[in-house]
Protein backbone atom coordinates (compact mmCIF):
# COMPACT_ATOMS: atom_id res chain seq x y z
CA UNK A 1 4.61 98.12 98.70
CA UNK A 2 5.75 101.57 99.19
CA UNK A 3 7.96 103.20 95.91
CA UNK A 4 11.09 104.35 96.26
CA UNK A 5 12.35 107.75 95.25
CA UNK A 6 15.65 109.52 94.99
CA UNK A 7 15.56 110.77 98.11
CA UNK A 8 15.32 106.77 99.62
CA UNK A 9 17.91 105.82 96.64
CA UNK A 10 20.68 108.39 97.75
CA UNK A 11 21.52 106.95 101.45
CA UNK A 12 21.87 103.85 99.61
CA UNK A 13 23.94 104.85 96.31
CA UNK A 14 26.47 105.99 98.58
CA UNK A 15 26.99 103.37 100.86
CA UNK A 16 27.53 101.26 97.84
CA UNK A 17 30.29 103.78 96.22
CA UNK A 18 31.70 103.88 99.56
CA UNK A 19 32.30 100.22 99.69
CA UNK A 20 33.31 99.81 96.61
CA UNK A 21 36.91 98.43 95.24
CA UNK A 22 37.44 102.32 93.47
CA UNK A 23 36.57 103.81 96.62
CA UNK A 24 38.76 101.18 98.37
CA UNK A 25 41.77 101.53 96.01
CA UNK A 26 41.67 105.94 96.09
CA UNK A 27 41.67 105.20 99.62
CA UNK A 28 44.99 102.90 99.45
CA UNK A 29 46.34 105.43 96.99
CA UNK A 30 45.87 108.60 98.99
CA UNK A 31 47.75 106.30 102.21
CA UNK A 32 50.18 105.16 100.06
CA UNK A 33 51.13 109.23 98.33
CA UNK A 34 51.12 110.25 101.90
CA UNK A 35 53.64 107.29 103.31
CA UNK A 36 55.55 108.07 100.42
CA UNK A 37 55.78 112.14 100.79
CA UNK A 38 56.36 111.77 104.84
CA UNK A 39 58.86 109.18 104.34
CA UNK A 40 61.07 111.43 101.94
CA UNK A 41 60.68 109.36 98.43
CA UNK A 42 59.36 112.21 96.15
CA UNK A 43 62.50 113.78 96.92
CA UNK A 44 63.65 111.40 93.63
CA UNK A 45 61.14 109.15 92.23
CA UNK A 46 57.94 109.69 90.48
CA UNK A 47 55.01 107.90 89.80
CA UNK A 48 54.33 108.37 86.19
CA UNK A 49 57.27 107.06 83.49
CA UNK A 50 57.13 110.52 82.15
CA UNK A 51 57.73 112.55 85.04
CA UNK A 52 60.69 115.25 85.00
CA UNK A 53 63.19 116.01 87.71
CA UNK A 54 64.42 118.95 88.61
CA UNK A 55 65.10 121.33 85.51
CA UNK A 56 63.34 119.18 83.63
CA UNK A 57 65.84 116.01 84.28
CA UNK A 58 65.79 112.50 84.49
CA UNK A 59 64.43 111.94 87.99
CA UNK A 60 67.07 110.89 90.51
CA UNK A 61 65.60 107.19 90.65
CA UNK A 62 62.76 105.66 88.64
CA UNK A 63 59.19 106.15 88.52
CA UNK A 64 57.25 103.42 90.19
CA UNK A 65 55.39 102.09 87.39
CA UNK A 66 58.72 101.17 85.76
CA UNK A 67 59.55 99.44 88.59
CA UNK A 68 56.28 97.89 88.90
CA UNK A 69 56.41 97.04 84.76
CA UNK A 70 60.18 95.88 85.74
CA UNK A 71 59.32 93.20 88.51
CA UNK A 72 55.86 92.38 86.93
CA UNK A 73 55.52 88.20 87.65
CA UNK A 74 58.95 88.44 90.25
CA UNK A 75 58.04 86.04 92.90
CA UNK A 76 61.21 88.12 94.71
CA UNK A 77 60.11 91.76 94.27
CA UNK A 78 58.63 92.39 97.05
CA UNK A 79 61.28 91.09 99.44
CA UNK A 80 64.21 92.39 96.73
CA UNK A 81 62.62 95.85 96.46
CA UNK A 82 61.99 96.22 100.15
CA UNK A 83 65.83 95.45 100.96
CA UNK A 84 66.70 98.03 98.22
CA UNK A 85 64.48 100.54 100.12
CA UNK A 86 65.93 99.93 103.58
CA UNK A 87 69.23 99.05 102.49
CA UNK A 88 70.00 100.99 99.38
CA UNK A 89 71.78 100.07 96.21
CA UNK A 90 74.96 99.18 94.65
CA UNK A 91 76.55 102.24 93.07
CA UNK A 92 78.27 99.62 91.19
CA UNK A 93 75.31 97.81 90.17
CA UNK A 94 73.26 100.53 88.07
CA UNK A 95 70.64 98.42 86.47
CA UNK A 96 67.98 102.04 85.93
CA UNK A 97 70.75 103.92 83.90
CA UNK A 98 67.44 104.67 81.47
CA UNK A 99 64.85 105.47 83.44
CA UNK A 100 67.12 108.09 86.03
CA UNK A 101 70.12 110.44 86.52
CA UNK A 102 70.66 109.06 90.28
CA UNK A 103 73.61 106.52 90.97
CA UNK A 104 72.35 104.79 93.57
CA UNK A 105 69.53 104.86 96.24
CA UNK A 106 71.00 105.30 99.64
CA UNK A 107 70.17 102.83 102.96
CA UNK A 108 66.59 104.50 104.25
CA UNK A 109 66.08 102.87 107.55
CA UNK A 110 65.95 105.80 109.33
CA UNK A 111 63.10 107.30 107.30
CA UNK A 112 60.96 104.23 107.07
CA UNK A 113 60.15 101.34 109.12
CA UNK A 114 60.55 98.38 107.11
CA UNK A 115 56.50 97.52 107.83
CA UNK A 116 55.73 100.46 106.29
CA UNK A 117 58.45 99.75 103.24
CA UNK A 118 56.58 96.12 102.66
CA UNK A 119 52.93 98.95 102.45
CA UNK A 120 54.74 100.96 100.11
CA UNK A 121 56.24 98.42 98.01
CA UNK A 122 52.93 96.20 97.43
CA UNK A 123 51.17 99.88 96.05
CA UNK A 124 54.15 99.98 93.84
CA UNK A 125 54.14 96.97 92.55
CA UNK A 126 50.49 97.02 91.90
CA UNK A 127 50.59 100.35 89.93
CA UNK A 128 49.53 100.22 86.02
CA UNK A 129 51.45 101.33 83.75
């Protein structure tokens, strides 16, 4: 039986970290940033619960991973938050007076496709915190 070296070890080291769940989820990450910068949304939320708007504000809406803390175990989230995305919020209703400055998040169905809103809500959702 032949040995093998590094050089026989490599080809098949990466394969492996290619196929694997880290690899898979940075791969679902980068998709999701990229949905989420083309579609307009870092325009007021952040990711991280520390994040600052601008001059070092409350951001306009909050950061995904209090949202995704906020409708851990909600059977309804993802159909709740995806309405909220393409149909906006109460003004009336202001249930993230804590966590941002904004009053309410307007209707978005003209920047993204409500597919694509179901995509970004199920990376949000399945953010740590």
């Amino acid at each position: 039986m032949k040995r093998m070296t590094a050089i026989h070890l490599l080809p098949l080291l990466a394969a492996a970290l290619a196929s694997s769940p880290a690899f898979a989820d940075a791969k679902k990450d980068d998709a999701a940033r990229q949905l989420a910068t083309k579609s307009g949304c870092f325009i007021c939320h952040a990711i991280e619960l520390d994040a600052k708007g601008p001059d070092g504000l409350k951001p306009v809406g909050p950061p995904w991973k209090a949202v995704a803390a906020r409708y851990k175990g909600d059977k309804n989230a993802k159909k709740n938050l995806t309405a909220a995305i393409m149909g906006g919020t109460s003004v009336y209703n202001r249930h993230w007076k804590e966590e941002s400055s904004g009053v309410a998040m307007p209707p978005n169905g003209v920047a993204i496709s409500e597919a694509d809103a179901r995509k970004l809500v199920d990376w949000i959702l399945a953010l740590e915190k």
